[in-house]
N, C-alpha and C. Protein backbone atom coordinates (compact mmCIF):
# COMPACT_ATOMS: atom_id res chain seq x y z
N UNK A 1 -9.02 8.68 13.44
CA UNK A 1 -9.42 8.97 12.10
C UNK A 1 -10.87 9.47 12.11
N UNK A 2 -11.02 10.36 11.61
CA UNK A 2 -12.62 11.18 11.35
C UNK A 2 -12.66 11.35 9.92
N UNK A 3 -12.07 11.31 9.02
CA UNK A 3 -12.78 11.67 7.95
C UNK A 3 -12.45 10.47 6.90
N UNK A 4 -12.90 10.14 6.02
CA UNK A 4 -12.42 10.28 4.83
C UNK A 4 -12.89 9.62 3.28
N UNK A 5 -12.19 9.58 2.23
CA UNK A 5 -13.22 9.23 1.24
C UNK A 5 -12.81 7.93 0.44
N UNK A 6 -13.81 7.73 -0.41
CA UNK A 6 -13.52 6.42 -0.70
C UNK A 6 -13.33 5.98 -2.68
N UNK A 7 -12.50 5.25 -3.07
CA UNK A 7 -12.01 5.54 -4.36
C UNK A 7 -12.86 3.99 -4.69
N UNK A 8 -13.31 3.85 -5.93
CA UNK A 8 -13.42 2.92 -6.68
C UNK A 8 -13.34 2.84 -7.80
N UNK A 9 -12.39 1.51 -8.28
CA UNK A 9 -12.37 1.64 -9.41
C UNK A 9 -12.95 0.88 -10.33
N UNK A 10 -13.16 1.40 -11.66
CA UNK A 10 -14.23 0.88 -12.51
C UNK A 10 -13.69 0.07 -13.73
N UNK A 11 -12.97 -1.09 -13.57
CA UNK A 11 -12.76 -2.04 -14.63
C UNK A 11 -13.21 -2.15 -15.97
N UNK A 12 -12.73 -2.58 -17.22
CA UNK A 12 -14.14 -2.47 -18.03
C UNK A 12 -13.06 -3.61 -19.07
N UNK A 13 -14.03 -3.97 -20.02
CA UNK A 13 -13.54 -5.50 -20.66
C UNK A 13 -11.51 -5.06 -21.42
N UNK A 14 -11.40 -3.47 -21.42
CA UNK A 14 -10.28 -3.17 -21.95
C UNK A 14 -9.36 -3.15 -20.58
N UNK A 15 -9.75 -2.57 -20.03
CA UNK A 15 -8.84 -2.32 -18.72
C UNK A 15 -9.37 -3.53 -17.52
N UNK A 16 -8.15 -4.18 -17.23
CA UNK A 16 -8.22 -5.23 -15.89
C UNK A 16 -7.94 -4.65 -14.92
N UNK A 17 -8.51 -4.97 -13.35
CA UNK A 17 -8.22 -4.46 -12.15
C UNK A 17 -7.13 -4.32 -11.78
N UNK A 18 -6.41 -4.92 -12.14
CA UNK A 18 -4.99 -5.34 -11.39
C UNK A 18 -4.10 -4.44 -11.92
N UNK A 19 -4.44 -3.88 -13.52
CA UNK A 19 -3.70 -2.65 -14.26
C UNK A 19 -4.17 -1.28 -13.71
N UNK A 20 -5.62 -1.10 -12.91
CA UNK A 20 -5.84 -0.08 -12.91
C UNK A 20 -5.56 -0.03 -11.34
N UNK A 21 -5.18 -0.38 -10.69
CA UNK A 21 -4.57 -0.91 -9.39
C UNK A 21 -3.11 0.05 -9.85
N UNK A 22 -2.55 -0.56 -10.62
CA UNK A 22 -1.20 -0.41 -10.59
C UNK A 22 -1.52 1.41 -11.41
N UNK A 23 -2.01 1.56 -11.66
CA UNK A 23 -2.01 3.11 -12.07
C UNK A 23 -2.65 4.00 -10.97
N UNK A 24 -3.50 3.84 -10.61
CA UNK A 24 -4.05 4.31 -9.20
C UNK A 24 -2.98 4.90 -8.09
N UNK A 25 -2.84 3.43 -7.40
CA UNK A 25 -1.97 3.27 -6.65
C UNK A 25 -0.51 4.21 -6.80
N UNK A 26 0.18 4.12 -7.91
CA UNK A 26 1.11 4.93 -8.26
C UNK A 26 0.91 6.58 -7.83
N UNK A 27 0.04 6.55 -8.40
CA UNK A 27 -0.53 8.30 -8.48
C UNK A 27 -0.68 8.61 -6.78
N UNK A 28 -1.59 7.67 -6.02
CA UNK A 28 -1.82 7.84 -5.00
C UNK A 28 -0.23 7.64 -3.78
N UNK A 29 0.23 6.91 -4.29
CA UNK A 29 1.76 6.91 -3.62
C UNK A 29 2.66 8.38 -3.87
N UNK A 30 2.84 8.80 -4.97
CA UNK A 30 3.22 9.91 -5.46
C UNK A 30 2.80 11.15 -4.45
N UNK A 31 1.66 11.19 -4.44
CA UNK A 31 0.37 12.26 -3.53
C UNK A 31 0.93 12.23 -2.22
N UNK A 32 1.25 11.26 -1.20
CA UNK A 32 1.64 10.68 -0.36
C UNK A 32 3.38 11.03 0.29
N UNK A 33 4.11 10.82 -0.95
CA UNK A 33 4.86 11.25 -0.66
C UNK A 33 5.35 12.88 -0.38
N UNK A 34 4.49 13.25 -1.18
CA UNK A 34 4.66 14.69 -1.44
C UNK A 34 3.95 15.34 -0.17
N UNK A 35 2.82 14.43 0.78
CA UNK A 35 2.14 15.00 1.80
C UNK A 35 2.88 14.77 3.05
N UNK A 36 4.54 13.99 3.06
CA UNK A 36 5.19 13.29 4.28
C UNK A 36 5.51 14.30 5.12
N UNK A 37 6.00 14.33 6.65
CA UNK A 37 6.32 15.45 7.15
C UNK A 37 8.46 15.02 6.73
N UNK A 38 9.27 15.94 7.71
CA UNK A 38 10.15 16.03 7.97
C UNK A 38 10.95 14.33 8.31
N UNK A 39 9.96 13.58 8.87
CA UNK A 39 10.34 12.25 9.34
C UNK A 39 9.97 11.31 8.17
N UNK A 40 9.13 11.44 7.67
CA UNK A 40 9.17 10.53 6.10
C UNK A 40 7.48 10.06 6.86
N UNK A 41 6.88 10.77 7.63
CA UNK A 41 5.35 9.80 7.80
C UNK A 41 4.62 10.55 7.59
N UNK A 42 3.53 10.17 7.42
CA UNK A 42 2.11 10.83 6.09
C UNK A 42 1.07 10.92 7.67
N UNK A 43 0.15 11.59 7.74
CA UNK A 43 -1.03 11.35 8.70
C UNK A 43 -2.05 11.15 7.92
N UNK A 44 -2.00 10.52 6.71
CA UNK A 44 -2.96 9.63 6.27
C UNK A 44 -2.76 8.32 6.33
N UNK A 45 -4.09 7.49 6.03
CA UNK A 45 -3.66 6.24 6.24
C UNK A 45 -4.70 5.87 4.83
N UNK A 46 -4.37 4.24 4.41
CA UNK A 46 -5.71 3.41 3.59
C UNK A 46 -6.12 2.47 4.15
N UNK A 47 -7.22 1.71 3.60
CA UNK A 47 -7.93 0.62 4.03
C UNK A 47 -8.63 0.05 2.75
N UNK A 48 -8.95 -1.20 2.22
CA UNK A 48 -9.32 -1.87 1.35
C UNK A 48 -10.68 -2.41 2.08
N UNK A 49 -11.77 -1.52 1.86
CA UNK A 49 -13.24 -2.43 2.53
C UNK A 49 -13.31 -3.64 2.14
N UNK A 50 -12.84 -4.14 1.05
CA UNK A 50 -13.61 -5.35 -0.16
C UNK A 50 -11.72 -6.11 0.34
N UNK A 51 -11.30 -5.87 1.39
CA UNK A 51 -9.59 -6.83 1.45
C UNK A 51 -10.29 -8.22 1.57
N UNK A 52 -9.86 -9.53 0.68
CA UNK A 52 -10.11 -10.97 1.11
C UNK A 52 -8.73 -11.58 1.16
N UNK A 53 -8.31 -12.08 2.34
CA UNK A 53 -7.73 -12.78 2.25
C UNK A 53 -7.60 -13.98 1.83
N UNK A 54 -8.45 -14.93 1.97
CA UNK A 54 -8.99 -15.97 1.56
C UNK A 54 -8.48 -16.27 0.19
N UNK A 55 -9.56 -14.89 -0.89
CA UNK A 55 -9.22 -15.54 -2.27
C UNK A 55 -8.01 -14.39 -2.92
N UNK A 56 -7.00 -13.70 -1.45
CA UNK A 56 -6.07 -13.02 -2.23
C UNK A 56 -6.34 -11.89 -2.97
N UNK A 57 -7.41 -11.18 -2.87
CA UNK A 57 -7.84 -9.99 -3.72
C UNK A 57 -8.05 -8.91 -2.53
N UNK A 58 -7.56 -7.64 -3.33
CA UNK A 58 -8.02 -6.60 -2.66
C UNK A 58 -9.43 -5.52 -2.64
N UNK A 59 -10.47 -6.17 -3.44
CA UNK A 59 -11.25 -5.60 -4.02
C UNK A 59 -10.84 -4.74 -5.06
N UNK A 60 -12.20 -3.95 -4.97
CA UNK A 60 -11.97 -2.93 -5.92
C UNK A 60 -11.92 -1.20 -5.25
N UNK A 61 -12.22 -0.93 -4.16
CA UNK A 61 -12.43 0.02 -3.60
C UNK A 61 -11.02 0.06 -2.79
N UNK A 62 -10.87 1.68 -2.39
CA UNK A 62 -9.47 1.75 -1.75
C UNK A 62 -10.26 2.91 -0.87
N UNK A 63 -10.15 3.26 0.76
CA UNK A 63 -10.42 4.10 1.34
C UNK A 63 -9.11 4.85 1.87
N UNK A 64 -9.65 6.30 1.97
CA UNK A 64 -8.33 7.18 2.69
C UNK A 64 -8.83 7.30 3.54
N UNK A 65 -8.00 7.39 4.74
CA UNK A 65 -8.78 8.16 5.75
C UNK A 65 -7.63 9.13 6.43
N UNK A 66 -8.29 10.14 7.50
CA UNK A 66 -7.04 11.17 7.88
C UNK A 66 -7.84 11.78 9.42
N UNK A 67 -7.25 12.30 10.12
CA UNK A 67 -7.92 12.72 11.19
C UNK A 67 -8.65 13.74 10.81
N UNK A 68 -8.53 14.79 9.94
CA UNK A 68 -9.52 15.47 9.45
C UNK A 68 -9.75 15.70 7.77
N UNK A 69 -10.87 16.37 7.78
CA UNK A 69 -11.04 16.78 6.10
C UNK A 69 -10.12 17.92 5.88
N UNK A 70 -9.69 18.45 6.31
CA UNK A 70 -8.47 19.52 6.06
C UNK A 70 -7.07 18.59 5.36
N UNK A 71 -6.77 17.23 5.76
CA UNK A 71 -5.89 16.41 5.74
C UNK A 71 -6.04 16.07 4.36
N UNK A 72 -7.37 15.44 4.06
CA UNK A 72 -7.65 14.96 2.90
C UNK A 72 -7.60 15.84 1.87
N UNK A 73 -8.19 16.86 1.97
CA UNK A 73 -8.41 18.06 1.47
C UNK A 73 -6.93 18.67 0.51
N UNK A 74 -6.14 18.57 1.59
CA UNK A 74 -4.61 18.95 1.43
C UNK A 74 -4.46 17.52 -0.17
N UNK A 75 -4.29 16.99 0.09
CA UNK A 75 -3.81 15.88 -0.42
C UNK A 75 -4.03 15.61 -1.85
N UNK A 76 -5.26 16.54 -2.38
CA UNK A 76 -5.50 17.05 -3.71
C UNK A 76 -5.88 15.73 -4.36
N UNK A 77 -6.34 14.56 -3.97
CA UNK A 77 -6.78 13.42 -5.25
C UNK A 77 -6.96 13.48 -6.46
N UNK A 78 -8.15 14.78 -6.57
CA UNK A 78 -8.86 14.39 -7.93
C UNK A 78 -7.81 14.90 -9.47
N UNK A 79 -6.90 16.14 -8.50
CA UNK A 79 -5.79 16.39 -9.16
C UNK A 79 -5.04 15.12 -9.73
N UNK A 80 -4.60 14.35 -8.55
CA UNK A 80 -3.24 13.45 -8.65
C UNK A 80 -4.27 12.24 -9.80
N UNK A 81 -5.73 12.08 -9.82
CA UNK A 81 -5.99 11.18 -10.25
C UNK A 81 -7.29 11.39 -11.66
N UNK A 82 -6.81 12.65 -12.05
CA UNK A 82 -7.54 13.31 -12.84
C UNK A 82 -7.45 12.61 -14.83
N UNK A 83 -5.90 12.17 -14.36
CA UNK A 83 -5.94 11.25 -15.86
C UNK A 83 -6.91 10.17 -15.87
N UNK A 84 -7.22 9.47 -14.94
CA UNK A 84 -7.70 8.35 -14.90
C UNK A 84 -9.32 8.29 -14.14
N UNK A 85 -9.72 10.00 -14.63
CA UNK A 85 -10.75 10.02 -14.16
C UNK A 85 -12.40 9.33 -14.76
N UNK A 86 -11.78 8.47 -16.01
CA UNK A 86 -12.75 7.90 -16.77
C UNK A 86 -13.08 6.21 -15.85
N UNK A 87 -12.09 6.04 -15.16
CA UNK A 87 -11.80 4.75 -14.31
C UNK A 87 -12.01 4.61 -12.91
N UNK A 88 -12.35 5.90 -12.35
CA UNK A 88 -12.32 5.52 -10.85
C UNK A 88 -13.28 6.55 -10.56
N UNK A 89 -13.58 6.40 -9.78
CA UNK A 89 -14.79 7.12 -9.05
C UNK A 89 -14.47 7.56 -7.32
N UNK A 90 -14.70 8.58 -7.04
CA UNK A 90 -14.07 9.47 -5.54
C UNK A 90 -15.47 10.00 -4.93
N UNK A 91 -15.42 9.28 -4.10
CA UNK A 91 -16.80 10.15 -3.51
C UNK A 91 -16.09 11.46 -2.55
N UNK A 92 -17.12 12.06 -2.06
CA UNK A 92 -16.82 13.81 -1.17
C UNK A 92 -16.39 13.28 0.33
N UNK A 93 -15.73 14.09 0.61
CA UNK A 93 -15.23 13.48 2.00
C UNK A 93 -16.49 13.60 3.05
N UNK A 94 -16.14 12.35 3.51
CA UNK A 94 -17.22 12.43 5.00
C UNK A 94 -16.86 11.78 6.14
N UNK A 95 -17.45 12.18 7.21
CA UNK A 95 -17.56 11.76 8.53
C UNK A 95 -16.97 10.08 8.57
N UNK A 96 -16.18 9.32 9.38
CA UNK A 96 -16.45 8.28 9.77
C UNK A 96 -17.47 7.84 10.33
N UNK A 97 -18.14 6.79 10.16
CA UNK A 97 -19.41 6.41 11.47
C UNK A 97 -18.83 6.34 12.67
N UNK A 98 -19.95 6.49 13.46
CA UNK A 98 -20.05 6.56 15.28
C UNK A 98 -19.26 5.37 15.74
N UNK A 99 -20.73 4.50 14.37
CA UNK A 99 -20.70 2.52 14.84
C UNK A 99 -19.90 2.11 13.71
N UNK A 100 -18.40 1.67 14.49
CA UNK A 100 -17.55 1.23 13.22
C UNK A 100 -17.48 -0.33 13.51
N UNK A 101 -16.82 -1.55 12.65
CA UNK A 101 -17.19 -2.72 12.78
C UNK A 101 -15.56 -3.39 13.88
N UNK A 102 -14.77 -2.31 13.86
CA UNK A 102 -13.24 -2.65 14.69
C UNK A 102 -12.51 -1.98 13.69
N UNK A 103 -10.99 -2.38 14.98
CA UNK A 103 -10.07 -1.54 13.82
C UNK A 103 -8.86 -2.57 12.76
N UNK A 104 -7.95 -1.73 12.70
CA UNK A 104 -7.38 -3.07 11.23
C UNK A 104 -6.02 -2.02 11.18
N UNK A 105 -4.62 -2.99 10.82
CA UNK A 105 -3.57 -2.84 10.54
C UNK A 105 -3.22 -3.29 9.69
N UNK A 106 -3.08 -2.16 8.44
CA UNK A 106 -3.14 -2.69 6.96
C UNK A 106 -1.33 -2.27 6.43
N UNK A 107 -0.58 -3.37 6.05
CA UNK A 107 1.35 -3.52 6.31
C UNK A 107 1.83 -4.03 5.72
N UNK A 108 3.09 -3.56 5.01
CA UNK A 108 3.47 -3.81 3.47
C UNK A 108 4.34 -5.08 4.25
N UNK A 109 4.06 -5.96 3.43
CA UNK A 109 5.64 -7.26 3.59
C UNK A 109 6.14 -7.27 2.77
N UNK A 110 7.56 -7.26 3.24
CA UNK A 110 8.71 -7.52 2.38
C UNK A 110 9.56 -8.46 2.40
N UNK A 111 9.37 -9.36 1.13
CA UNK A 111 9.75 -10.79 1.45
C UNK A 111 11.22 -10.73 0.86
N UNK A 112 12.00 -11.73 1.35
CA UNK A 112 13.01 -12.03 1.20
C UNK A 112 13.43 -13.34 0.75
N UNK A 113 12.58 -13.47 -0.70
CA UNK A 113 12.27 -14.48 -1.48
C UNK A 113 13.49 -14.89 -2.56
N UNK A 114 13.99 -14.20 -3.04
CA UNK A 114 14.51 -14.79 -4.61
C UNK A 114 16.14 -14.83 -3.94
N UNK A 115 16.79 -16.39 -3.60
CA UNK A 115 18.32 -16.79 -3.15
C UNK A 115 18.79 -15.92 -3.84
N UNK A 116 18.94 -15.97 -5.67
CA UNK A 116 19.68 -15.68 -6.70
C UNK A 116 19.97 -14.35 -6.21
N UNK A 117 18.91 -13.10 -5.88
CA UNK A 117 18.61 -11.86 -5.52
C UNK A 117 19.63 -11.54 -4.37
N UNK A 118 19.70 -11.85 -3.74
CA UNK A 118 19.97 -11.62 -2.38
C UNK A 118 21.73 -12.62 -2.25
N UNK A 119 21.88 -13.48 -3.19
CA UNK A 119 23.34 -13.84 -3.22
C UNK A 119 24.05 -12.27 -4.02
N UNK A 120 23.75 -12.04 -5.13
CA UNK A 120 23.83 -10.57 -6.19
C UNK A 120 24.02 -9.59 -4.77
N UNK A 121 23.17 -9.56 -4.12
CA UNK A 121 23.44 -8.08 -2.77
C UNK A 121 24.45 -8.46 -2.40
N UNK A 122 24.18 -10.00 -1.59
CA UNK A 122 25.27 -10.02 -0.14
C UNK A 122 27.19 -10.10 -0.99
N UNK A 123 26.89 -10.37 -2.51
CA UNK A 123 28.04 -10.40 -3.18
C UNK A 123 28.89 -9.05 -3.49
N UNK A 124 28.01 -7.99 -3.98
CA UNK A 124 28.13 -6.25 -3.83
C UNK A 124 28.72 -5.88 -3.03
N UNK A 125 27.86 -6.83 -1.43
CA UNK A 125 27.78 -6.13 -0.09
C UNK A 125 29.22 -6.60 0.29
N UNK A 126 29.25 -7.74 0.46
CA UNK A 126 30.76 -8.28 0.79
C UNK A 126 31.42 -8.30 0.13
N UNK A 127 31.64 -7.73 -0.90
CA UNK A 127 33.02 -7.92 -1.67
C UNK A 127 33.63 -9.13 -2.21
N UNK A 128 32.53 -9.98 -2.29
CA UNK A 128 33.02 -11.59 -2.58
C UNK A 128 32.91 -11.98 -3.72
N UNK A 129 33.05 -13.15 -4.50
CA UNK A 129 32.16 -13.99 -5.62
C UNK A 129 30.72 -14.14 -5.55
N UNK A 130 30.49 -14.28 -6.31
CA UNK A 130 28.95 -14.64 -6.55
C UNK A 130 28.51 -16.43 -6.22
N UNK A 131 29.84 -16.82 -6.42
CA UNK A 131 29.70 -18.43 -5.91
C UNK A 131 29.88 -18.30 -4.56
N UNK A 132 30.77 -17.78 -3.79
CA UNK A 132 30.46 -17.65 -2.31
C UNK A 132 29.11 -17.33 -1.74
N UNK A 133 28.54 -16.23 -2.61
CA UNK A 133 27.12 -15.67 -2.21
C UNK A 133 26.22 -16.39 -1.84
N UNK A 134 26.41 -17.27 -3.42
CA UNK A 134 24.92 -18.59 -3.53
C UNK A 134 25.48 -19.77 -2.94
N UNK A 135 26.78 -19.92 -2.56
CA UNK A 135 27.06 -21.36 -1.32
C UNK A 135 26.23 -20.72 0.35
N UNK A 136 26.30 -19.06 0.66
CA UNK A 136 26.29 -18.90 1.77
C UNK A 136 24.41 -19.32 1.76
N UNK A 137 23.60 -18.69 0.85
CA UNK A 137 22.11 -19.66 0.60
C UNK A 137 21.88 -20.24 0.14
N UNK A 138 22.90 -21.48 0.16
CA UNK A 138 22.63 -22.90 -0.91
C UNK A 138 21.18 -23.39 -0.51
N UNK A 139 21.35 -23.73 1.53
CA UNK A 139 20.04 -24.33 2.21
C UNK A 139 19.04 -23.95 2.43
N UNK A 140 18.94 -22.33 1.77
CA UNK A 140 17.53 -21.80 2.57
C UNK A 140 16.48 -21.61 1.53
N UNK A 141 15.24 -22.06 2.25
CA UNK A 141 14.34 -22.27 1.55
C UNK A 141 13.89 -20.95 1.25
N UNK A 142 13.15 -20.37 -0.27
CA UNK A 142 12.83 -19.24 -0.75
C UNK A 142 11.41 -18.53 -0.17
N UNK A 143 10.96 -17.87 -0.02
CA UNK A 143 10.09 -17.41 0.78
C UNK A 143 8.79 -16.78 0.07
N UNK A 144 7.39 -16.98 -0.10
CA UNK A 144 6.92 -16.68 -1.22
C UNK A 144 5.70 -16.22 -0.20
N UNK A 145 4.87 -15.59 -0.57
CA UNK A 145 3.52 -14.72 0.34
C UNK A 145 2.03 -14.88 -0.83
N UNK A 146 1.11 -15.36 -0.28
CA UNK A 146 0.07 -15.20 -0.91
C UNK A 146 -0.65 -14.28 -0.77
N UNK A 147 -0.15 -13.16 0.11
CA UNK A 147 -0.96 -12.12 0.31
C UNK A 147 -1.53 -10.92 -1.24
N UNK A 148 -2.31 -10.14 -0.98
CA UNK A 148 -2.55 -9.61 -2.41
C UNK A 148 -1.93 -8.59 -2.20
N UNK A 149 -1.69 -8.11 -3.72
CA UNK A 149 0.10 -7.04 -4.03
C UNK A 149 -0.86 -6.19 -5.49
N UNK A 150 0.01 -5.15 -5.29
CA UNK A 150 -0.32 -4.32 -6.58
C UNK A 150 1.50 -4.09 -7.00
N UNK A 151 1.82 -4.15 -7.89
CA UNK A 151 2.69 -3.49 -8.79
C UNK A 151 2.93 -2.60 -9.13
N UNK A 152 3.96 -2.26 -8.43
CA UNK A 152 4.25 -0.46 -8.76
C UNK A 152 5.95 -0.39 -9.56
N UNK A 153 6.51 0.79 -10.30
CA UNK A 153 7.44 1.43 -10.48
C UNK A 153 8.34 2.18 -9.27
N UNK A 154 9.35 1.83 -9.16
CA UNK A 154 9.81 2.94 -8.80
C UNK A 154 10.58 4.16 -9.32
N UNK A 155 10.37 4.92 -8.94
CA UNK A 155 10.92 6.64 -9.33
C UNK A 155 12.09 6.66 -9.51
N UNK A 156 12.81 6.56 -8.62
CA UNK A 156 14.20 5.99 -8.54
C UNK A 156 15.22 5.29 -9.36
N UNK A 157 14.74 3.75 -9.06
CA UNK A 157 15.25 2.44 -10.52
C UNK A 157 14.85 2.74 -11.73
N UNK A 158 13.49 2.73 -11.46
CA UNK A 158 12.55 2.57 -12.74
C UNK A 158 12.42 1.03 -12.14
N UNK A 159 12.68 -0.04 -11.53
CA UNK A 159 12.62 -1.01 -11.80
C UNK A 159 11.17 -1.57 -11.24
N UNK A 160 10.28 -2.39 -11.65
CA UNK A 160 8.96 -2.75 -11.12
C UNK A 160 9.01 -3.50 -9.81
N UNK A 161 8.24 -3.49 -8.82
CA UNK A 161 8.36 -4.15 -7.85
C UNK A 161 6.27 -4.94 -7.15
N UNK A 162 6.49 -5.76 -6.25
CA UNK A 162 5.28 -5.72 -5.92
C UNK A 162 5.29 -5.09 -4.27
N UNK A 163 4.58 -4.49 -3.92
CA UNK A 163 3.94 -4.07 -2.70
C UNK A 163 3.03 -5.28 -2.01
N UNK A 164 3.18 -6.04 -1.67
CA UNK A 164 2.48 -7.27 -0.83
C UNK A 164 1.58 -6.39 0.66
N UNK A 165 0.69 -6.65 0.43
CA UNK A 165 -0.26 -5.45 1.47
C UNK A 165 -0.99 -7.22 2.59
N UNK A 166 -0.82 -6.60 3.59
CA UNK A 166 -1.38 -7.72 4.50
C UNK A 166 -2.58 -6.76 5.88
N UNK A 167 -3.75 -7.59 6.18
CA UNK A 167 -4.47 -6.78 6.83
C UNK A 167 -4.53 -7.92 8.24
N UNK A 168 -4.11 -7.00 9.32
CA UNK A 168 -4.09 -7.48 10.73
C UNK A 168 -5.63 -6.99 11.58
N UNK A 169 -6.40 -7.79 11.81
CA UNK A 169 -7.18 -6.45 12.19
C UNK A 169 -7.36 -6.77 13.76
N UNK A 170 -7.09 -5.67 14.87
CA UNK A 170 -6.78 -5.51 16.26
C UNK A 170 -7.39 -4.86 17.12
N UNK A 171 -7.70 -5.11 18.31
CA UNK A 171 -7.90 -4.64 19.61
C UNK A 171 -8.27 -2.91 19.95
N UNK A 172 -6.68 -3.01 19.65
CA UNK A 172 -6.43 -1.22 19.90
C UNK A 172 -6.76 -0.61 19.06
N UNK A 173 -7.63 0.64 19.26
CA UNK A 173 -8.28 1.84 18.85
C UNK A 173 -7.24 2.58 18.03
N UNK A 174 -7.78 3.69 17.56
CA UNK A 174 -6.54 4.27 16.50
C UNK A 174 -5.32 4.73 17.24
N UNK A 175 -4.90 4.10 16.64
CA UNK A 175 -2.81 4.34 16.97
C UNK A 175 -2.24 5.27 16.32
N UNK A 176 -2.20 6.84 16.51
CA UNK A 176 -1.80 7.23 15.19
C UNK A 176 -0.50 7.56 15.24
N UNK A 177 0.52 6.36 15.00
CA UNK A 177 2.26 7.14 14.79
C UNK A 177 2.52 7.56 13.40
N UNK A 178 1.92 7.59 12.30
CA UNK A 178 1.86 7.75 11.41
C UNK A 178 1.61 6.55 10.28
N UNK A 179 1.76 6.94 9.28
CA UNK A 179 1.58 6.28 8.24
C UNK A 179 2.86 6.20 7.10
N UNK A 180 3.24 5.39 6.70
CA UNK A 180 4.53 5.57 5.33
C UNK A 180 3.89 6.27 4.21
N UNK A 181 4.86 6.18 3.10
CA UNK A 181 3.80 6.78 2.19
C UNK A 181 3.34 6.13 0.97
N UNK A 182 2.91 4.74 1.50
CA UNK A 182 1.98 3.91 0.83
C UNK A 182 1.20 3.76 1.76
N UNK A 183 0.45 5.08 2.68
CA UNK A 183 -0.61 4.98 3.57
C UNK A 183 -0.86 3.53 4.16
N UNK A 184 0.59 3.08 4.41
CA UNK A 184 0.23 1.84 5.57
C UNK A 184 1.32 2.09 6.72
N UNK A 185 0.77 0.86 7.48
CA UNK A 185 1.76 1.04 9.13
C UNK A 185 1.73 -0.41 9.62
N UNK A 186 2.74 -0.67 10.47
CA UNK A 186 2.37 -1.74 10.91
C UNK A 186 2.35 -1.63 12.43
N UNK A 187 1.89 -0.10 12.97
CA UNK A 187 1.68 0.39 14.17
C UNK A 187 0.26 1.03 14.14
N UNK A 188 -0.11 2.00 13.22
CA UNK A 188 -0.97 3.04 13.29
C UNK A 188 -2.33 1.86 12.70
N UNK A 189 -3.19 2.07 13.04
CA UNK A 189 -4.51 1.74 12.90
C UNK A 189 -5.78 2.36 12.42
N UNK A 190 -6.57 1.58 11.67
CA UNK A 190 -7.40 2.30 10.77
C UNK A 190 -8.77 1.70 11.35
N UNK A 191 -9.99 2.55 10.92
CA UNK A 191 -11.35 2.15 11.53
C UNK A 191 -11.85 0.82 10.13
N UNK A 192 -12.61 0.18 11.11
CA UNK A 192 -13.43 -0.69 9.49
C UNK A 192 -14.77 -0.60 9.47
N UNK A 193 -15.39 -0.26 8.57
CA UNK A 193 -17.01 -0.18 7.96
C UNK A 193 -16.82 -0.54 6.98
């Protein structure tokens, strides 16, 4: 990764983070998809400078990064994020530093939380009752993540979902197999400053 820029967004007593998260984010997923190659992977990636695990927040800042400014460039932001240009702030693309602090693997989890949910599939799926479904996960315990999530739509359903974002941060130097197109991986690797 060599380039890239950095988004923040600007809260204010009408608008909460977590709403302007979920509008952001959207727009920026959208952008993303539209930048995928033939295989469904983006050669961009993100990073959350302000990620805490601790207290579960992702800050307020969201970084892109891409192997070059041509990448970013392509990717048109201020377009994709021009409604909401009273709320966020984009600085100009620049250089990565020399001296970065390590790198980081930032990776959507997908939990396999709600019995009720998943009796409804495996009932579809198998052709069964719905009481067979929920006898086959009478015993298993439900699965819940404290990691921090933004809320998105999908295009598709329409139906709302959360994106649970988790940050690994590792050894190995940039990995670049690509990126999905919620600019994460749970292979490819991002710089941290």
């Amino acid at each position: 990764m060599k380039s890239y820029v950095d988004i923040t967004l600007l809260p204010n007593a009408d608008i909460a983070l977590y709403f302007l998260w979920e509008k952001v984010y959207q727009q920026i997923h959208i952008a993303l998809v539209e930048a995928q190659d033939g295989n469904g992977k983006v050669n961009i990636g993100v990073s959350w400078p302000e990620y805490d695990s601790e207290k579960f927040q992702l800050g307020s800042k969201l970084r892109i990064l891409a192997a070059s400014s041509e990448n970013i460039e392509a990717l048109n932001l201020r377009s994709w994020l021009a409604r909401l240009s009273d709320y966020v702030h984009i600085t100009l693309i620049r250089p990565v530093p020399v001296s970065i602090d390590g790198y980081a693997v930032f990776k959507r989890i997908q939990l396999k939380s709600n019995n009720e949910r998943l009796a409804r599939r495996r009932a579809k799926r198998k052709k069964t009752s719905l009481e067979e479904a929920l006898a086959y996960f009478g015993d298993r315990k439900e699965v819940y993540s404290r990691a921090p999530y933004i809320r998105l739509r999908s295009h598709s359903s329409g139906k709302r979902y959360r994106l649970f974002i988790a940050k690994e941060e590792t050894d190995t130097t940039d990995m670049n197999e690509g990126f999905s197109t919620y600019g994460l991986s749970s292979k490819s690797s991002v710089p941290l400053f």
